[in-house]
Protein backbone atom coordinates (compact mmCIF):
# COMPACT_ATOMS: atom_id res chain seq x y z
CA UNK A 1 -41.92 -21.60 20.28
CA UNK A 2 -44.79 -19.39 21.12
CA UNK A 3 -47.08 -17.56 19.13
CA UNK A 4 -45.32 -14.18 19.08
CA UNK A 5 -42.15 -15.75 17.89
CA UNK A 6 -43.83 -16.48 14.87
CA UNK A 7 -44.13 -13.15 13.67
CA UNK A 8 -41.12 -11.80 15.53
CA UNK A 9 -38.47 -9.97 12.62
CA UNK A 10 -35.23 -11.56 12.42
CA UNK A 11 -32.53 -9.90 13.81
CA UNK A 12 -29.77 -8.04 11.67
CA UNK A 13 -27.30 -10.75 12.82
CA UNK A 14 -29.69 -13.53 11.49
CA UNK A 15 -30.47 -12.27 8.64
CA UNK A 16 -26.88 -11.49 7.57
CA UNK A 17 -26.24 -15.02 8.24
CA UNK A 18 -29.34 -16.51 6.47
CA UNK A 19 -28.08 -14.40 3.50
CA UNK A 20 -24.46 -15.80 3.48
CA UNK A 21 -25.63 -19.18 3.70
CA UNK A 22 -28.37 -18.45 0.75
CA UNK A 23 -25.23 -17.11 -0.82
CA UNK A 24 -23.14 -20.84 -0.08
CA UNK A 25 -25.86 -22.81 -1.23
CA UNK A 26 -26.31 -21.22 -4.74
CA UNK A 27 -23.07 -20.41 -5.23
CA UNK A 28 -23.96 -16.77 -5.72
CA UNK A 29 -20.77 -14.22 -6.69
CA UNK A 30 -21.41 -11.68 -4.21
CA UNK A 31 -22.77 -12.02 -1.10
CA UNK A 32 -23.14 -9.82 2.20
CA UNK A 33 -20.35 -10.03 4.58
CA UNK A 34 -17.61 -10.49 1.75
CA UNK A 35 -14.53 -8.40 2.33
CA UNK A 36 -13.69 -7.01 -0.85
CA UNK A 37 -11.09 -4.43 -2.12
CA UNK A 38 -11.94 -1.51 -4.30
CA UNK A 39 -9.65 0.30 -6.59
CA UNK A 40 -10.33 3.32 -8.74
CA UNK A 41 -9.92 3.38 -12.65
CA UNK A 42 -5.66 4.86 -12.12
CA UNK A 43 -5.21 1.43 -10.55
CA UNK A 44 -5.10 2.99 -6.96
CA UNK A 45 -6.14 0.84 -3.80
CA UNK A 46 -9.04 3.22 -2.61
CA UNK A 47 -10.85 1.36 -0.11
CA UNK A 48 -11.01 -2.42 2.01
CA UNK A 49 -14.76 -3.18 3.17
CA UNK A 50 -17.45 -5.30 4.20
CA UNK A 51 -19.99 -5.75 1.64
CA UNK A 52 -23.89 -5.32 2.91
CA UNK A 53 -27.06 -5.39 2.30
CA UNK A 54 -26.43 -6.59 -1.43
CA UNK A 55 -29.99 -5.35 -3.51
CA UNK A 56 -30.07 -5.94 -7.16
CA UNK A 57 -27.43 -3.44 -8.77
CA UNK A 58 -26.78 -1.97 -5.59
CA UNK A 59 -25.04 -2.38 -1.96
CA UNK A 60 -23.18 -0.89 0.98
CA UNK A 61 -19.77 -0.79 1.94
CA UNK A 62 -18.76 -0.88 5.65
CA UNK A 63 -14.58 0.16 5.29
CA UNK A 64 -13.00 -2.33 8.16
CA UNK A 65 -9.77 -0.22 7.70
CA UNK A 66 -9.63 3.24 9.45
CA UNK A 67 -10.94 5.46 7.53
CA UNK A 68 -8.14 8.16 7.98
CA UNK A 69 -6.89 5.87 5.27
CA UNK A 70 -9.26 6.55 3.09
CA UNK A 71 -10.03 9.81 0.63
CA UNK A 72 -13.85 10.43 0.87
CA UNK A 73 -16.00 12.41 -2.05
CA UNK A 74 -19.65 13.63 -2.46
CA UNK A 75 -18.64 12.63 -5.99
CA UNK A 76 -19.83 9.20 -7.66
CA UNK A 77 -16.28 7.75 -8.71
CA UNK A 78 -16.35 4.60 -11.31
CA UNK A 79 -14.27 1.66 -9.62
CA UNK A 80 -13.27 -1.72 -9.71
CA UNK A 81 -14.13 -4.19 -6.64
CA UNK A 82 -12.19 -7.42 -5.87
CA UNK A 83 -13.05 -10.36 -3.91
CA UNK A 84 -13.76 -14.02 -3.24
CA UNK A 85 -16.46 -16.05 -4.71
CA UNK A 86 -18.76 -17.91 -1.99
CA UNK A 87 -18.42 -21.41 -4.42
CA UNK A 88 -14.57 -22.22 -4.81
CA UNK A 89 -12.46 -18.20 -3.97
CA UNK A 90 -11.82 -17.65 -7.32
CA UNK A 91 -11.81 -14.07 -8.09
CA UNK A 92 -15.11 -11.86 -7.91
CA UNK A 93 -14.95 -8.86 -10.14
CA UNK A 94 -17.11 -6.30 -10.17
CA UNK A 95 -17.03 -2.43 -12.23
CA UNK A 96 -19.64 0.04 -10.09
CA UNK A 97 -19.86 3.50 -8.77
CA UNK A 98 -19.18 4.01 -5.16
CA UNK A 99 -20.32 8.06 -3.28
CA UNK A 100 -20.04 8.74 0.59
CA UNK A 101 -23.13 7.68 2.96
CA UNK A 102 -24.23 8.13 6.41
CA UNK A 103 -21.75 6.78 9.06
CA UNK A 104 -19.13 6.66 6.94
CA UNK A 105 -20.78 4.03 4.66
CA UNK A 106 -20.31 3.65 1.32
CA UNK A 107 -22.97 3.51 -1.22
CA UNK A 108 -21.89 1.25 -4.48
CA UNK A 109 -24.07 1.51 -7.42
CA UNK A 110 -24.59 0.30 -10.98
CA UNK A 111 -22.63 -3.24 -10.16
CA UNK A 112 -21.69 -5.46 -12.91
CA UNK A 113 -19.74 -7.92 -13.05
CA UNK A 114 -16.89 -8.56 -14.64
CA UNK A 115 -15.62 -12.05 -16.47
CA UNK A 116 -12.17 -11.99 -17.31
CA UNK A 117 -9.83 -15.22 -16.97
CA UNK A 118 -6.43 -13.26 -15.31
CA UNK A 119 -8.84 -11.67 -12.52
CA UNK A 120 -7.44 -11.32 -9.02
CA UNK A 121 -9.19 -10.99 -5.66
CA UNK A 122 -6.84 -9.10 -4.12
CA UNK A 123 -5.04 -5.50 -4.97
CA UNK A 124 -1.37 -6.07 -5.79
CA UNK A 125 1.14 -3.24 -5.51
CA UNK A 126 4.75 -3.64 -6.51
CA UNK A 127 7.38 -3.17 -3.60
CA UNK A 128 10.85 -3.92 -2.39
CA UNK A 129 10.68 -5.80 0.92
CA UNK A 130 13.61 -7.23 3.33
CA UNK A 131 12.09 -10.73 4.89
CA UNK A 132 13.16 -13.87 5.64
CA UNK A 133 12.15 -17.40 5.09
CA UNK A 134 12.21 -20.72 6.81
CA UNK A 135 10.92 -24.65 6.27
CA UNK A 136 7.38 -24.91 7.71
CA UNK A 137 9.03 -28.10 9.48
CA UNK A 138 12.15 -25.97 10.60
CA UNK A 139 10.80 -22.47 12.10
CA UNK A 140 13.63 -22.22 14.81
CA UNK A 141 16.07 -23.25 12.47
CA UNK A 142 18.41 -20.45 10.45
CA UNK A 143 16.18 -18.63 8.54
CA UNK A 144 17.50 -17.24 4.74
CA UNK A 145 17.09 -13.30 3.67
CA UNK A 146 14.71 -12.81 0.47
CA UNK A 147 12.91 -9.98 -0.59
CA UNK A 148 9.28 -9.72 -1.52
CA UNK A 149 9.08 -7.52 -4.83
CA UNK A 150 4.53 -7.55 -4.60
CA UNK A 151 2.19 -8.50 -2.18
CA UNK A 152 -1.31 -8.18 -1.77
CA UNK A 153 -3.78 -9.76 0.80
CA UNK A 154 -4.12 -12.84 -1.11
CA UNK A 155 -0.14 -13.69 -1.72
CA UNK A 156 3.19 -12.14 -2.89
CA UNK A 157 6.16 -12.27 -5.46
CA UNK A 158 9.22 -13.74 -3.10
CA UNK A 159 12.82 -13.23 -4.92
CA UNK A 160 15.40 -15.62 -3.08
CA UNK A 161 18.66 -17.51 -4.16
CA UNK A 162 16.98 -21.10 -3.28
CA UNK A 163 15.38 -23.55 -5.77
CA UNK A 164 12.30 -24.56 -5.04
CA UNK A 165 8.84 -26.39 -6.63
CA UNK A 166 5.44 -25.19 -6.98
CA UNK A 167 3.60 -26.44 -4.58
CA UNK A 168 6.43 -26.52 -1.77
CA UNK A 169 5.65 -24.34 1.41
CA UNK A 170 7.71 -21.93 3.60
CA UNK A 171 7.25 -19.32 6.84
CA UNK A 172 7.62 -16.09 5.90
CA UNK A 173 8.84 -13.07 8.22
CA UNK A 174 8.32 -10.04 6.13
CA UNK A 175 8.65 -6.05 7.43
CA UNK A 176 5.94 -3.74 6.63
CA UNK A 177 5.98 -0.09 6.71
CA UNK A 178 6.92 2.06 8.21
CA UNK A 179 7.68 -0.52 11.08
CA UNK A 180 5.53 -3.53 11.62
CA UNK A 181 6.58 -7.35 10.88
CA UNK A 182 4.16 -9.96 9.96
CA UNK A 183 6.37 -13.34 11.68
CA UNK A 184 5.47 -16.34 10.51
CA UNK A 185 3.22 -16.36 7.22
CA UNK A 186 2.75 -19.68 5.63
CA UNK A 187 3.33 -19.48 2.27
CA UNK A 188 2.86 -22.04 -0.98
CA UNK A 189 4.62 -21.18 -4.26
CA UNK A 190 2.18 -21.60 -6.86
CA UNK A 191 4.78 -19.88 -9.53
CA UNK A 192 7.82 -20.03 -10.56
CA UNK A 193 8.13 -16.95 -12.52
CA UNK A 194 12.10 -17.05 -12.98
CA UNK A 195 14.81 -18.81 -12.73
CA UNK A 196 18.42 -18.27 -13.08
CA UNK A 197 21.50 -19.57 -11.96
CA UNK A 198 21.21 -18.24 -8.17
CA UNK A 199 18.45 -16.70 -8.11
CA UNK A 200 14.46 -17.44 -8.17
CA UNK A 201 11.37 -15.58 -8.44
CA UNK A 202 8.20 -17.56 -6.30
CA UNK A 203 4.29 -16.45 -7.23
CA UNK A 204 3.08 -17.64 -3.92
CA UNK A 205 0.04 -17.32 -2.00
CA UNK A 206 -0.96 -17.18 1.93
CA UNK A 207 -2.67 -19.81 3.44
CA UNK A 208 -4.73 -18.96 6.29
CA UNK A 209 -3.91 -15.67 6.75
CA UNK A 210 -6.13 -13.96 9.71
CA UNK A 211 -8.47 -10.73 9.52
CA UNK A 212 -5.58 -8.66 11.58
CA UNK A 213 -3.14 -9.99 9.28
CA UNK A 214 -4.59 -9.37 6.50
CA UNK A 215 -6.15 -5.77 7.91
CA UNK A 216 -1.79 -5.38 8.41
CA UNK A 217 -1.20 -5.78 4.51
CA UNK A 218 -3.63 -3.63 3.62
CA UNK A 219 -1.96 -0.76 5.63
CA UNK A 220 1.02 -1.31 4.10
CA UNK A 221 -0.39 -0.98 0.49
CA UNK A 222 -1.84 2.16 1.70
CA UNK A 223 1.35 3.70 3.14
CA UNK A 224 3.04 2.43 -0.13
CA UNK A 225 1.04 4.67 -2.44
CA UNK A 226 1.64 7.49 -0.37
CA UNK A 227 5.22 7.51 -1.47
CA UNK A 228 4.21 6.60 -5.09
C-alpha cells in the first residue's frame, strides 16, 4: 500500500459495507442497507426502501419500488417503519417522521424505537387469493387449489382443505394482481390458526424469498389498497 492510500476516503460502497458489518457485529437494530417497510398512522402501506446513512435520530430512505407507487408530500407525516434486526430477523420497529428530499429520497426523522412483543417486519394486508400448493418433494406432481386470505413480504395466511403440522413445508403458486404469478414459493407453516373438519387455516412464512420476489408482493399490496 503506498503512502497516498493511507489517507485516501473510503468509497461510498465501502463504507456502506463497513457500516453493515459494524451493524452484524454489535447486533445493532437498524443498520444502513436494511429494506424496511413504512406505513402511516391509518395502517396504510406508504412506502418500501433502503435505509441510509443512519445518524443518531435521523436517516434516509432510498424507495426500491417505483415511485409512481408512492404518494409524495412537502408535509412531515408521523409513520411506522418495519424491518429485520441485523442479530436474529426478529422484527425492527421504529415510530418517526418521514418529508420528501432531493432525488426522490426520503428524509426520516425523530426515530424511536418501538418494543412491543406481537411486532412484525413486514406490512400485512388482508386479501382473497386463488393459488395452489404442492409437496416441496413433489413439485410436478398434482398440485391442490387453496386460497391465501393475507400476505405480506415476510409470509401469508394459506386456507386449504389438507391437514397439516407446523413446521411442515409446501410450494406455493399464488396469482397477484392484476396479473402476475409468483410459481414456486417455499413455504413453512409456523401456525395453525384453525381447524375444522375440512378445512385449515396455515400462518406460514417464506423462506428464501428473492429481492424481485419480494419487490412482486409489495406491488400487489399496493394495487390492493387501491381498491380498498
Amino acid at each position: 500500500m503506498g503512502l497516498m492510500d493511507l489517507f485516501k476516503k473510503p468509497s461510498k460502497q465501502q463504507r456502506l459495507e463497513e457500516e453493515q458489518e459494524r451493524a452484524k457485529t454489535e447486533d445493532l437494530d437498524l443498520y444502513p442497507g436494511m429494506r424496511v417497510e413504512v406505513t402511516t398512522d391509518d395502517g396504510r402501506l406508504f412506502l418500501a426502501a433502503e435505509l441510509m446513512e443512519l445518524r443518531g435520530n435521523m436517516a434516509k430512505l432510498k424507495p426500491f419500488i417505483d415511485g409512481s407507487l408512492l404518494s409524495r408530500s412537502d408535509q412531515a407525516i408521523p409513520v411506522t417503519i418495519r424491518g429485520k434486526s441485523s442479530k436474529d430477523n426478529s422484527a425492527v420497529v421504529v415510530e418517526a417522521t418521514v418529508r420528501c428530499g432531493p432525488n426522490d429520497i426520503w428524509l426520516a426523522e425523530h426515530l424511536e424505537l418501538v418494543k412491543r412483543v406481537d411486532n412484525r417486519a413486514s406490512f400485512r394486508i388482508e386479501v382473497d387469493l386463488e393459488a395452489e400448493v404442492a409437496p416441496v418433494d413433489q413439485p410436478i406432481g398434482e398440485k391442490e387449489p387453496c386460497r391465501v386470505i393475507n400476505i405480506s413480504t415476510g409470509g401469508a395466511k394459506v386456507s386449504m382443505g389438507t391437514r397439516r403440522n407446523v413446521g411442515d413445508k409446501f410450494l406455493m403458486w399464488v396469482n397477484l394482481p392484476p396479473n402476475t404469478t409468483l410459481s414456486g414459493l417455499v413455504c413453512q407453516i409456523v401456525r395453525v390458526d384453525e381447524r375444522r373438519y375440512d378445512y385449515f387455516e396455515y400462518g406460514c412464512r417464506f423462506l428464501g424469498l428473492d429481492p424481485e420476489d419480494e419487490n412482486l408482493v409489495l406491488r400487489s399490496i399496493f394495487d390492493a389498497q387501491n381498491f380498498q
